[in-house]
C-alpha atoms as a PDB file:
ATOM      1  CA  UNK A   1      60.241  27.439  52.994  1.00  0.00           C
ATOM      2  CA  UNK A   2      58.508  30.842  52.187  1.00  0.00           C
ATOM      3  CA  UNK A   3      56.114  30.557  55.420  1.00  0.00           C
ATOM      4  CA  UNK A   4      59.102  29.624  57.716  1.00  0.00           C
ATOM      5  CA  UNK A   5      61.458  32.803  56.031  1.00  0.00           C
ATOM      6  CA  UNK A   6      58.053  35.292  56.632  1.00  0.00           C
ATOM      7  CA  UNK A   7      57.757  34.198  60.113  1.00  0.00           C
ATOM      8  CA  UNK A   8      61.522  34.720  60.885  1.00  0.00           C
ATOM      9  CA  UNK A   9      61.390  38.091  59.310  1.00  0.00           C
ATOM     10  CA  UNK A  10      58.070  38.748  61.368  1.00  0.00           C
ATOM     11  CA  UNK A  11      59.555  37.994  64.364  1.00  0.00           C
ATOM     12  CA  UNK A  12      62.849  39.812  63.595  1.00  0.00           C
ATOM     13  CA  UNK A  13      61.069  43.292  62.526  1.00  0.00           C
ATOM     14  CA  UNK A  14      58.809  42.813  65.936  1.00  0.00           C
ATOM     15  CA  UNK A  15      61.788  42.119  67.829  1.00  0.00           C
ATOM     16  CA  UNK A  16      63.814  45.139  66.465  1.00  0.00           C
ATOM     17  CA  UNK A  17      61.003  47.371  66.448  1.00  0.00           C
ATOM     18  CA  UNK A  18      60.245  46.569  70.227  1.00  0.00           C
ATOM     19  CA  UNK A  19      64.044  47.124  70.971  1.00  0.00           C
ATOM     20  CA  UNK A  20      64.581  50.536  68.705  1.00  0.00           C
ATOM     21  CA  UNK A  21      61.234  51.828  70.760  1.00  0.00           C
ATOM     22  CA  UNK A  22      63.275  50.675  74.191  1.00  0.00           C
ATOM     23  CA  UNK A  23      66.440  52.603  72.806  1.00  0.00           C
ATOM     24  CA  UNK A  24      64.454  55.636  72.238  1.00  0.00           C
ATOM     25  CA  UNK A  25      63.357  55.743  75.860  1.00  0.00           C
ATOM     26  CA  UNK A  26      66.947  54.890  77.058  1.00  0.00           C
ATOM     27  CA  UNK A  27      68.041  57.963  75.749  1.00  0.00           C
ATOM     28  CA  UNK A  28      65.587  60.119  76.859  1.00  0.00           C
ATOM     29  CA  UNK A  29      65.983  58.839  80.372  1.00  0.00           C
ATOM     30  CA  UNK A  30      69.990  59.384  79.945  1.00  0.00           C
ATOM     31  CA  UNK A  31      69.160  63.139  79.039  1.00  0.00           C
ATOM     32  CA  UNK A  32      66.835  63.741  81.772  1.00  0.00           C
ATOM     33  CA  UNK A  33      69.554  61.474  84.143  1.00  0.00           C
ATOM     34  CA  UNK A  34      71.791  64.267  82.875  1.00  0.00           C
ATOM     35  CA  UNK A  35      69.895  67.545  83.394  1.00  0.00           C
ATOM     36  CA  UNK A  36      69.362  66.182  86.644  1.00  0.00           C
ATOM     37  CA  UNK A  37      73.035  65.487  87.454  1.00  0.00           C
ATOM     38  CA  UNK A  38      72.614  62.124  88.000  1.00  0.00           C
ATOM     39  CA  UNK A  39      74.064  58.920  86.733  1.00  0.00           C
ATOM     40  CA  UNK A  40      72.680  58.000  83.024  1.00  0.00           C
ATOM     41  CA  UNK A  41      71.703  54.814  82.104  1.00  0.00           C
ATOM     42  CA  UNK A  42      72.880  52.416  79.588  1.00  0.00           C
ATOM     43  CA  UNK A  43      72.250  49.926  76.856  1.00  0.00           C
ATOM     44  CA  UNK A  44      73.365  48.364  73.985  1.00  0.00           C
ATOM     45  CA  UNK A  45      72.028  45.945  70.897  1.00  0.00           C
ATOM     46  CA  UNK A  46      73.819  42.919  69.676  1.00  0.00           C
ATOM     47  CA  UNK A  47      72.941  40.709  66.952  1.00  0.00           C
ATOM     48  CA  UNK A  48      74.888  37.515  66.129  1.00  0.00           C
ATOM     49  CA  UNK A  49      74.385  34.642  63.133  1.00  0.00           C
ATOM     50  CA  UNK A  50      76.310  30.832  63.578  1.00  0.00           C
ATOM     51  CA  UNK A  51      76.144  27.661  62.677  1.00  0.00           C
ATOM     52  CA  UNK A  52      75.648  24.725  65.071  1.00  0.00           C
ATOM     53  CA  UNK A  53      75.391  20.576  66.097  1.00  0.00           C
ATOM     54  CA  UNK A  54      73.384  18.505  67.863  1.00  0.00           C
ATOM     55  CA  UNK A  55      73.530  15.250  70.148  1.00  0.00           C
ATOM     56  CA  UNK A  56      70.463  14.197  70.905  1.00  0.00           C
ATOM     57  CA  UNK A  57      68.703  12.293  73.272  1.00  0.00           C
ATOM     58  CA  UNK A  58      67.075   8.657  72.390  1.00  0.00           C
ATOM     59  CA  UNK A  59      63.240   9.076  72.900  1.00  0.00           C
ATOM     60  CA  UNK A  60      59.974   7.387  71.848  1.00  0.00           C
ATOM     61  CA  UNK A  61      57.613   8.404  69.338  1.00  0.00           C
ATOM     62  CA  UNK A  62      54.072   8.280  70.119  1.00  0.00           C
ATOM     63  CA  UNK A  63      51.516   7.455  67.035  1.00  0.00           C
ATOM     64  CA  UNK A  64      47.843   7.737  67.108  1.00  0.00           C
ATOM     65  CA  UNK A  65      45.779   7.272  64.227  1.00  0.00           C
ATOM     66  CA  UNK A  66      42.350   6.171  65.308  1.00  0.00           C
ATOM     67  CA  UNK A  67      41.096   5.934  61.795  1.00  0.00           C
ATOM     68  CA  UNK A  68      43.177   3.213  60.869  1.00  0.00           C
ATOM     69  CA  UNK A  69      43.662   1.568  64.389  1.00  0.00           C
ATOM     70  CA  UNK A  70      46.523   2.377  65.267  1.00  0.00           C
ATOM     71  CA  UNK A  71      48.289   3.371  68.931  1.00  0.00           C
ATOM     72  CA  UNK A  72      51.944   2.641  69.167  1.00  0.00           C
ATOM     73  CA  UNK A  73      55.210   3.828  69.899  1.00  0.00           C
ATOM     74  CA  UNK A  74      58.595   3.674  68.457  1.00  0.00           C
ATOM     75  CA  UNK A  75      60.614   2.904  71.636  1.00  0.00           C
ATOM     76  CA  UNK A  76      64.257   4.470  72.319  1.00  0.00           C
ATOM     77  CA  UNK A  77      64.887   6.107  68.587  1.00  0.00           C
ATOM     78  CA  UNK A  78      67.827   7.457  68.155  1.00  0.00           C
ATOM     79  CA  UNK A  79      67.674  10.561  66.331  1.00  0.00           C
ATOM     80  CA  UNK A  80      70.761  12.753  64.712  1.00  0.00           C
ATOM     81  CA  UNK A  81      71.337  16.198  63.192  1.00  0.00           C
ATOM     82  CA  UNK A  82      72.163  16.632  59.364  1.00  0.00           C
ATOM     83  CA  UNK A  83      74.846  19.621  59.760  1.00  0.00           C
ATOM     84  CA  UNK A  84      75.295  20.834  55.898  1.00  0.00           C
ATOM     85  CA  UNK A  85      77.624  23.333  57.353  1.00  0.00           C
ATOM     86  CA  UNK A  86      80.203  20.649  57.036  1.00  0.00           C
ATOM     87  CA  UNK A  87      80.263  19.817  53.485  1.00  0.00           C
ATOM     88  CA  UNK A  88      80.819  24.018  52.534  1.00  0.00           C
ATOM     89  CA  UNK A  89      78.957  27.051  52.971  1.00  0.00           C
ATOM     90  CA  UNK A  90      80.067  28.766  49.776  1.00  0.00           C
ATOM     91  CA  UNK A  91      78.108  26.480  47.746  1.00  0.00           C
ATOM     92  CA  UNK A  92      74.518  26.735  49.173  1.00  0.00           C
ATOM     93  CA  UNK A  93      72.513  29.289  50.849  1.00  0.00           C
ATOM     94  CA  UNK A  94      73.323  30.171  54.135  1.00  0.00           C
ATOM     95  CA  UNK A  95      69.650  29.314  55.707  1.00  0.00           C
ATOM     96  CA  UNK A  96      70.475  25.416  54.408  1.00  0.00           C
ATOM     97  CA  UNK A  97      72.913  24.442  56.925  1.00  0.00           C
ATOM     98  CA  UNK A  98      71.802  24.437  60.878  1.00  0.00           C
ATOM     99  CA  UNK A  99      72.234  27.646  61.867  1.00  0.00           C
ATOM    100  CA  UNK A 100      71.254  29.923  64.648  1.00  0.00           C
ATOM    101  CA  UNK A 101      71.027  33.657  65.742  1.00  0.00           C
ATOM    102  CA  UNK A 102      70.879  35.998  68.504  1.00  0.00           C
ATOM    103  CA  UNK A 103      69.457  39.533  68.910  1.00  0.00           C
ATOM    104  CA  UNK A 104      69.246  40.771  72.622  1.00  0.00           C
ATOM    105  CA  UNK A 105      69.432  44.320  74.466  1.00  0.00           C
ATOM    106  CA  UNK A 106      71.761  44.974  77.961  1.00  0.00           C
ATOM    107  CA  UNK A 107      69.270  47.208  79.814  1.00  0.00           C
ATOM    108  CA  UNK A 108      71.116  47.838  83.289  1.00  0.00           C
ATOM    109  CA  UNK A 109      74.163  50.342  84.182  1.00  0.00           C
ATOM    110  CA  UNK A 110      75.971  47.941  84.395  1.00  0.00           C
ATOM    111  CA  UNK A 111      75.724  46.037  80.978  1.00  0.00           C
ATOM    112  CA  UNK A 112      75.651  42.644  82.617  1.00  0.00           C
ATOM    113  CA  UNK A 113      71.797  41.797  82.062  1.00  0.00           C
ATOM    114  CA  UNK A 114      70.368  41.413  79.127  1.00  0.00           C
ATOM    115  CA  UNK A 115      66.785  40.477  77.388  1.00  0.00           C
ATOM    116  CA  UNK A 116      67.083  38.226  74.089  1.00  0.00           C
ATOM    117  CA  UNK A 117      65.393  36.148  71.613  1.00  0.00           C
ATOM    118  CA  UNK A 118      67.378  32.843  70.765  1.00  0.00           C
ATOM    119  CA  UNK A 119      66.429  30.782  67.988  1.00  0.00           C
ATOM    120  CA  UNK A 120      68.518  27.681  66.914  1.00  0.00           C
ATOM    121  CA  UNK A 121      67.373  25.856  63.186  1.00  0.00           C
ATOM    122  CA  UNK A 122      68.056  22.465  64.314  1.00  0.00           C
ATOM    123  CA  UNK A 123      67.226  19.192  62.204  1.00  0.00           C
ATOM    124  CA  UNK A 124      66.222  16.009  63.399  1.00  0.00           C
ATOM    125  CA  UNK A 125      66.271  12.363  61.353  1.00  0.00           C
ATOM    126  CA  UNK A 126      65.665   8.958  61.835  1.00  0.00           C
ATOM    127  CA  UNK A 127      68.278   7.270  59.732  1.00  0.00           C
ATOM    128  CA  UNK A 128      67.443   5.311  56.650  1.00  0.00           C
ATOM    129  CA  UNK A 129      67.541   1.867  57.052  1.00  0.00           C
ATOM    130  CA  UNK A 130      67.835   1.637  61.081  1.00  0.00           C
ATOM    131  CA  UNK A 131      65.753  -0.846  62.711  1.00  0.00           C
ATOM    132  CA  UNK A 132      63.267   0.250  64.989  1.00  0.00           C
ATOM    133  CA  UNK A 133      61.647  -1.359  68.195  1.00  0.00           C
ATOM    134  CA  UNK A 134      57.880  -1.173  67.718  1.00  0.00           C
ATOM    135  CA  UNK A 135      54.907  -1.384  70.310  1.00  0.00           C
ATOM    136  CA  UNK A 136      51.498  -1.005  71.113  1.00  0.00           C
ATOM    137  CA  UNK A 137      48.308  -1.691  68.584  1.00  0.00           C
ATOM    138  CA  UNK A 138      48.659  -1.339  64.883  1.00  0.00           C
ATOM    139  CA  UNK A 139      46.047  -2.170  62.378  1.00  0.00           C
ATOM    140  CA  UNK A 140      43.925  -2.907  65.560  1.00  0.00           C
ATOM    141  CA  UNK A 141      46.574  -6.032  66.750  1.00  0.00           C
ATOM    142  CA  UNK A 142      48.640  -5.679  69.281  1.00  0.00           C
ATOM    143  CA  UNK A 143      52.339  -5.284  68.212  1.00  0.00           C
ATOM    144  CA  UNK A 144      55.620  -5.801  69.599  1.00  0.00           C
ATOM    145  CA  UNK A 145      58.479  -6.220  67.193  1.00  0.00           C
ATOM    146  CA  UNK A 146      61.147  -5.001  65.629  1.00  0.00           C
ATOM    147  CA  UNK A 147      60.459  -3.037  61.887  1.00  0.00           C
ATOM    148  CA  UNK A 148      63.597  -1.832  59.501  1.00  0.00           C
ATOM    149  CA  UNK A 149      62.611   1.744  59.418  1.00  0.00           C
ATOM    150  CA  UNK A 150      63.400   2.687  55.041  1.00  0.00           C
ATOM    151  CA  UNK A 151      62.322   5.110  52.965  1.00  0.00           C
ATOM    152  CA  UNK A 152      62.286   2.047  50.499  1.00  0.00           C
ATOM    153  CA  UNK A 153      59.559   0.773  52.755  1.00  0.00           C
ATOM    154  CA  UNK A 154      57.286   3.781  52.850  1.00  0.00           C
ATOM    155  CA  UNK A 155      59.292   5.058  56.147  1.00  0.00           C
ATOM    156  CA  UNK A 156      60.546   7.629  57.460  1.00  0.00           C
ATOM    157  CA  UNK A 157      60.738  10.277  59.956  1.00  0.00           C
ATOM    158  CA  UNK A 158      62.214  13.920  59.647  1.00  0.00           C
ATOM    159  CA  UNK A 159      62.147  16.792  61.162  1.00  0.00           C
ATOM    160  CA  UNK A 160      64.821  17.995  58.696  1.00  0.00           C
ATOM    161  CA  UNK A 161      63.425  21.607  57.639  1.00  0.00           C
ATOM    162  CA  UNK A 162      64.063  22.281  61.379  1.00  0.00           C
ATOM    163  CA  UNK A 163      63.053  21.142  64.931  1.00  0.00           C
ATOM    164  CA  UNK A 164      62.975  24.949  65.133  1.00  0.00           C
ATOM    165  CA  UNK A 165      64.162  26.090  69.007  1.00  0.00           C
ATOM    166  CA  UNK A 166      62.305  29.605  69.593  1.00  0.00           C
ATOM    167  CA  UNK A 167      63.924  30.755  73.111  1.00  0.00           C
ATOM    168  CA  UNK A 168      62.881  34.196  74.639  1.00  0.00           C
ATOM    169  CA  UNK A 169      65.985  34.374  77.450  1.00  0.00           C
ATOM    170  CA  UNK A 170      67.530  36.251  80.062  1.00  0.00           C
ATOM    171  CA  UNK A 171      71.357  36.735  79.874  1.00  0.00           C
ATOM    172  CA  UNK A 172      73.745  37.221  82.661  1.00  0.00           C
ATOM    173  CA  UNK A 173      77.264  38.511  81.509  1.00  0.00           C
ATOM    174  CA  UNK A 174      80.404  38.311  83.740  1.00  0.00           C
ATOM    175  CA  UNK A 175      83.332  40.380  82.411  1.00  0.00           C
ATOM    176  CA  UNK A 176      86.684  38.219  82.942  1.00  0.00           C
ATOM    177  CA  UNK A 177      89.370  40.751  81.155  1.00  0.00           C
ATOM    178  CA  UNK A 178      89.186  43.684  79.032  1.00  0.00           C
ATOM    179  CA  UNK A 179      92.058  46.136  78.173  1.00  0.00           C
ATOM    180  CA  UNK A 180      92.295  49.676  79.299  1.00  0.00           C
ATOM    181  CA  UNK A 181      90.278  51.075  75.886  1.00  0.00           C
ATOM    182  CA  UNK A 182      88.278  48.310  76.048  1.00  0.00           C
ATOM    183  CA  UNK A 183      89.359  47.277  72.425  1.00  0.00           C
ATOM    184  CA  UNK A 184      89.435  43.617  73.527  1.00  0.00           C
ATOM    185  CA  UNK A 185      87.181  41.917  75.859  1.00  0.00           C
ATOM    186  CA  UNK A 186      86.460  38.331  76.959  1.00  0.00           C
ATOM    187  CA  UNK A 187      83.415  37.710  78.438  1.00  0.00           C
ATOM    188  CA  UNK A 188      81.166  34.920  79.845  1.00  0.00           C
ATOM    189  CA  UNK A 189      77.676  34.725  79.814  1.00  0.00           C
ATOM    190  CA  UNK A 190      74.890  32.474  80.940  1.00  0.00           C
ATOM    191  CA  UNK A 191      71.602  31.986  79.559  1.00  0.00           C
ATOM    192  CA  UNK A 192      68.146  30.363  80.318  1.00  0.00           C
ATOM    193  CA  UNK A 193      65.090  30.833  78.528  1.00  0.00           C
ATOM    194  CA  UNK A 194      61.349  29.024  77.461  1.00  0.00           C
ATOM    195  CA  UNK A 195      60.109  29.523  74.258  1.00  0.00           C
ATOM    196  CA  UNK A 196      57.369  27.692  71.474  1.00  0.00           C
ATOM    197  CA  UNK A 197      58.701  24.996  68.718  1.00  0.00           C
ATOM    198  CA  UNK A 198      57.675  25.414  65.248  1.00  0.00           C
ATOM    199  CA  UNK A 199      58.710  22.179  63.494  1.00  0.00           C
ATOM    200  CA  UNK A 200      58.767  21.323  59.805  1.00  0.00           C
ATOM    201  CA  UNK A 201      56.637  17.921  60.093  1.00  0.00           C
ATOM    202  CA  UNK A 202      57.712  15.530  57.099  1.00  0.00           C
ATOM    203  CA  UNK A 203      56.972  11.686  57.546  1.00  0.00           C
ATOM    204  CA  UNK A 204      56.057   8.718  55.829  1.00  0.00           C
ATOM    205  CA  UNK A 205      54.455   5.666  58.021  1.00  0.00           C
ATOM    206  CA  UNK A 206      54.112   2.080  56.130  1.00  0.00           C
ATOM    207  CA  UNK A 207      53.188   3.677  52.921  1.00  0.00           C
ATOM    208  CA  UNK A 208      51.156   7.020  54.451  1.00  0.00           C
ATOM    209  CA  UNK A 209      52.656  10.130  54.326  1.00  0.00           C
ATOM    210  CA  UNK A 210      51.774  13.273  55.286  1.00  0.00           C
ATOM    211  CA  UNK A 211      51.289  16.400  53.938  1.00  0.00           C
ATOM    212  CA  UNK A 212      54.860  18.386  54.648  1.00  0.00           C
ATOM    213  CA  UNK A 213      54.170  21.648  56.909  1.00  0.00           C
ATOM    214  CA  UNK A 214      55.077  23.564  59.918  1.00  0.00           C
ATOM    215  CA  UNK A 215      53.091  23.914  62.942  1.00  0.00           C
ATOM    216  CA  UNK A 216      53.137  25.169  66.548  1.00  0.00           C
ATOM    217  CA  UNK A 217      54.584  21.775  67.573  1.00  0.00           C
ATOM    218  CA  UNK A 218      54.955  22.426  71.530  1.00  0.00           C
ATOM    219  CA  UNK A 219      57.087  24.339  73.804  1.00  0.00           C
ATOM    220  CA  UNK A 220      60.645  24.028  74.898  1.00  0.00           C
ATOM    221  CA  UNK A 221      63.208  25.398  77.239  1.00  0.00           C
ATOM    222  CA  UNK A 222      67.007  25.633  77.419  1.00  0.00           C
ATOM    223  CA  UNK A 223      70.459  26.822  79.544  1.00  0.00           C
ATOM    224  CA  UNK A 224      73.256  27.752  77.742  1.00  0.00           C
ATOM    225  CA  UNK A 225      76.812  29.265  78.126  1.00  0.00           C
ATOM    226  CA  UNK A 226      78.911  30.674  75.892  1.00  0.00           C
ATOM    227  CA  UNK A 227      82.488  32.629  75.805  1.00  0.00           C
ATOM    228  CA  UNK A 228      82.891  35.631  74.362  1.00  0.00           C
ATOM    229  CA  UNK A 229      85.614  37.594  72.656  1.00  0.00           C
ATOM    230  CA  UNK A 230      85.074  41.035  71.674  1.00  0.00           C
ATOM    231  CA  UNK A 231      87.280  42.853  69.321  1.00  0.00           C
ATOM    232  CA  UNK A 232      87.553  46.738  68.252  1.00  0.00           C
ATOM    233  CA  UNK A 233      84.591  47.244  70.971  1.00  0.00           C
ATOM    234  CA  UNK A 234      82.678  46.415  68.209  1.00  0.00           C
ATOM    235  CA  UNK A 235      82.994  42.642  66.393  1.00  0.00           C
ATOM    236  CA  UNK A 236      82.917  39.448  68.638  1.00  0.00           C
ATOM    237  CA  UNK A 237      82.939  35.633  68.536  1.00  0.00           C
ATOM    238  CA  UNK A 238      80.967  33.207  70.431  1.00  0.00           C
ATOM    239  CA  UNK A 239      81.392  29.970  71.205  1.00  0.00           C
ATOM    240  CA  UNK A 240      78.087  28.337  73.254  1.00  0.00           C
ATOM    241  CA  UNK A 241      77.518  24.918  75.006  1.00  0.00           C
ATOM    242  CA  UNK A 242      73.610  24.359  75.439  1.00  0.00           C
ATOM    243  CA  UNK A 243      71.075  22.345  76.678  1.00  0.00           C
ATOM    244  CA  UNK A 244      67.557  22.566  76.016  1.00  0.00           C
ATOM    245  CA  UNK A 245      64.955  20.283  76.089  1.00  0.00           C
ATOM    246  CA  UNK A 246      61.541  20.117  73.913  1.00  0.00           C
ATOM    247  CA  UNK A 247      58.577  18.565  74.107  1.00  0.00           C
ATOM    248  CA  UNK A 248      56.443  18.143  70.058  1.00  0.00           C
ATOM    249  CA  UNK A 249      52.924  17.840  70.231  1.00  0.00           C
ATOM    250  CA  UNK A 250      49.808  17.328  67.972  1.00  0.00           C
ATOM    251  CA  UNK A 251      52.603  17.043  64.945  1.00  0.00           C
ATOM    252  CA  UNK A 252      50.322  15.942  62.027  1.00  0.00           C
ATOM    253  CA  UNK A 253      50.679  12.458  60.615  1.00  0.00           C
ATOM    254  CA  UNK A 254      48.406  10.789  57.791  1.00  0.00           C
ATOM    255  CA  UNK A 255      45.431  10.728  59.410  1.00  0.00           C
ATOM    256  CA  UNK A 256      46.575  11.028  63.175  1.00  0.00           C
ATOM    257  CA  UNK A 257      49.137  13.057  65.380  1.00  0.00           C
ATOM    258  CA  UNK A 258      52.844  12.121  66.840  1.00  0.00           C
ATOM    259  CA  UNK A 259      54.043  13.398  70.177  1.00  0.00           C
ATOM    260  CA  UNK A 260      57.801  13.095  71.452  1.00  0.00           C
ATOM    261  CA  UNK A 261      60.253  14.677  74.209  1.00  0.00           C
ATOM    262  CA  UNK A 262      63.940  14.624  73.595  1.00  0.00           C
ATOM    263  CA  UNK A 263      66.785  16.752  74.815  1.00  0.00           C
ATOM    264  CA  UNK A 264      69.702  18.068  73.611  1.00  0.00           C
ATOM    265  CA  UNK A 265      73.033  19.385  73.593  1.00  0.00           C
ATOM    266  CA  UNK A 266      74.103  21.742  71.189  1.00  0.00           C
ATOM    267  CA  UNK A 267      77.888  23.333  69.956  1.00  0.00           C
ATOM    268  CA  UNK A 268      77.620  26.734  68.563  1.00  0.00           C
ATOM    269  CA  UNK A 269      79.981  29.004  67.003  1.00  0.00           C
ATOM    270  CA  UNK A 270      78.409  32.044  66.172  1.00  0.00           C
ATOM    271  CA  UNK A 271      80.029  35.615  64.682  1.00  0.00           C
ATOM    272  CA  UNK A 272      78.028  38.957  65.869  1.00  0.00           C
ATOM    273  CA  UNK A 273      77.892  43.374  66.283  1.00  0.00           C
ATOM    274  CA  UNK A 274      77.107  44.833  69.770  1.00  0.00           C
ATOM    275  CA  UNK A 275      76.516  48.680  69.610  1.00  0.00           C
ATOM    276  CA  UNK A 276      75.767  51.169  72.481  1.00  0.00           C
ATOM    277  CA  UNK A 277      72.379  52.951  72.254  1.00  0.00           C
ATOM    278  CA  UNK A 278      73.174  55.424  74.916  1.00  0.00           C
ATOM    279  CA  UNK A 279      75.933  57.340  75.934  1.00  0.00           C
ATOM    280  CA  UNK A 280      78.074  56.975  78.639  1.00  0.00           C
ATOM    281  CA  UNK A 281      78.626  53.079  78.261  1.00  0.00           C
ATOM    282  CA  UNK A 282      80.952  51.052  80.803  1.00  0.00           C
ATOM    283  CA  UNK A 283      81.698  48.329  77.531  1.00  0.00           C
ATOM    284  CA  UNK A 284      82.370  51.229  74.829  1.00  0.00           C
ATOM    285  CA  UNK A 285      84.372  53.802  77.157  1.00  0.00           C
ATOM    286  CA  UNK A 286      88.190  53.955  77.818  1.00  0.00           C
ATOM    287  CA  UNK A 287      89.219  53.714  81.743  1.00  0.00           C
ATOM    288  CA  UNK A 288      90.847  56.923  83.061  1.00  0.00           C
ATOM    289  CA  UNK A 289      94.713  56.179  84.046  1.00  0.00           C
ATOM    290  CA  UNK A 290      95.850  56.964  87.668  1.00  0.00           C
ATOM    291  CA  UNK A 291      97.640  60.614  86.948  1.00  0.00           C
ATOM    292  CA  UNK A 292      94.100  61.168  85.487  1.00  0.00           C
ATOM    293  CA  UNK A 293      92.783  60.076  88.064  1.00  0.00           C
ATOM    294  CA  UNK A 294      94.987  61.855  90.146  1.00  0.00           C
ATOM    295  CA  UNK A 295      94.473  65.387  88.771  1.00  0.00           C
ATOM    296  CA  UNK A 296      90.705  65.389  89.120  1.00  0.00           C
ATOM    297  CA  UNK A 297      91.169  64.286  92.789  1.00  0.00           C
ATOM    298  CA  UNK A 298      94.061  66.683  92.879  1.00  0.00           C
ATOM    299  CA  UNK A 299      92.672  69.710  90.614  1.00  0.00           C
ATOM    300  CA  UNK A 300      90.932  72.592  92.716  1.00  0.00           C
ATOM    301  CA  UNK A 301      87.678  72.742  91.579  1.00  0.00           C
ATOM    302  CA  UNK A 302      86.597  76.925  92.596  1.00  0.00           C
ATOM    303  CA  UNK A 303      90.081  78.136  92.623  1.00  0.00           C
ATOM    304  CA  UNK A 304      89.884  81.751  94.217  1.00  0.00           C
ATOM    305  CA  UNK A 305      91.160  84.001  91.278  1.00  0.00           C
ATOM    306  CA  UNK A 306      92.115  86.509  94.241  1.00  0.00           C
ATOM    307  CA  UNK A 307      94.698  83.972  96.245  1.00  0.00           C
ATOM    308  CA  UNK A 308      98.221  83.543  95.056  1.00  0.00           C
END
């Protein structure tokens, strides 16, 4: 647990560090923009924190432990989530449930693209006590049979400290209403994005287990789209529908390595902050009305102080 909360905070210093440097520059190109009398630029930072569940795919583990002559696969598992969320989050700390965040930066004039760095703690479990189909060579004899899969048995399978999504995405926002001040705001936005896994590896295989860790387990990539509601300019929820599919390898077994693909789709309700970093921003500032409108189309702008 302490090497999985250091790398988080590692990678959200880096991350904030790399977007307060980008701010800087921002507004030093909006105050040049400025001098100039052109158009300035804009951006803005948001940060959001949810919670989340997953359906996944069925998908076969892949065993190799040479040592003790074994190649085989567990064929069509069906793996599920272990929310926590569900039973209270008053009563535990709020990195036990699944959760997820989001920091990302709009860059453009617009504020409808946007750089960000996804990352959803996801679980993964074989259920105690499920029978699984298994195949290949164990114990140097070929196999093919079906094994109750128990932690009674010296079994099991989790990735339950997190299958650990790391996405770095781009983010395409389409504005579908906002009021006049721009106090309210519903927005959708799409996503897509490739990023590493970093796994917690915990397993158990007829009596073996392994040493409990978490490793650069492969790579994986996702889609996702979520609706936005933005309150006060400031506050917003989220809900997000995502896909994303991974693919583990190398994860370390007694003795030998696992490998495994699965996809899978994700519900995500997440709260979250945006706040400008520039002036001059189309999501922060209140529309002019038509009479003011009207007057500066109207309004002389080098009256003559001589005519009458």
């Amino acid at each position: 647990m302490a090497l999985k909360n250091i790398s988080l905070q590692l990678v959200l210093v880096s991350f904030l560090f790399s977007a307060g440097t980008a701010s800087a520059q921002f507004r030093d190109e909006s105050n040049s923009n400025i001098a100039s009398g052109s158009k300035p630029k804009a951006g803005s930072l948001y940060g959001s924190w949810g919670y989340n569940q997953e359906t996944y795919t069925r998908s076969s583990i892949h065993i190799k432990q040479g040592a003790l002559g074994n190649d085989y696969e567990f064929v069509n598992v069906d793996g599920h989530d272990h929310e926590g969320w569900n039973n209270g989050i008053t009563n535990k700390a709020l990195t036990i449930p699944q959760y997820n965040y989001r920091l990302g930066y709009y860059f453009n004039k617009k504020q409808d693209l946007a750089i960000e760095l996804n990352f959803d703690h996801t679980k993964y479990i074989i259920v105690d006590g499920t029978t699984q189909h298994m195949k290949g060579t164990f114990n140097h004899r070929s196999v093919d049979s079906m094994v109750v899969f128990s932690q009674a048995n010296g079994d099991y399978y989790y990735l339950n400290n997190g299958a650990n999504f790391f996405l770095f995405n781009i983010v395409k926002r389409v504005g579908l209403h906002h009021s006049r001040n721009n106090n309210v705001r519903i927005d959708l936005t799409g996503k897509v994005g490739i990023g590493p896994v970093i796994p917690h590896v915990q397993n158990s295989l007829f009596g073996n287990a392994n040493d409990p860790h978490f490793q650069f387990g492969g790579w994986n990539t996702g889609i996702e789209l979520a609706l936005r509601a933005t309150f006060m300019r400031y506050a917003f929820i989220e809900l997000s529908q995502k896909l994303d599919y991974a693919r583990y390898s190398n994860l370390k077994l007694y003795d030998g390595t696992a490998k495994q693909n699965f996809g899978t789709y994700e519900t995500i309700l997440s709260i979250g902050a945006i706040i400008p970093t520039t002036k001059h921003n189309p999501m922060f500032e209140r529309e002019k009305s038509n009479d003011e409108l009207k007057y500066r189309i109207l309004a002389p702008t080098n009256p003559d102080p001589g005519s009458n």
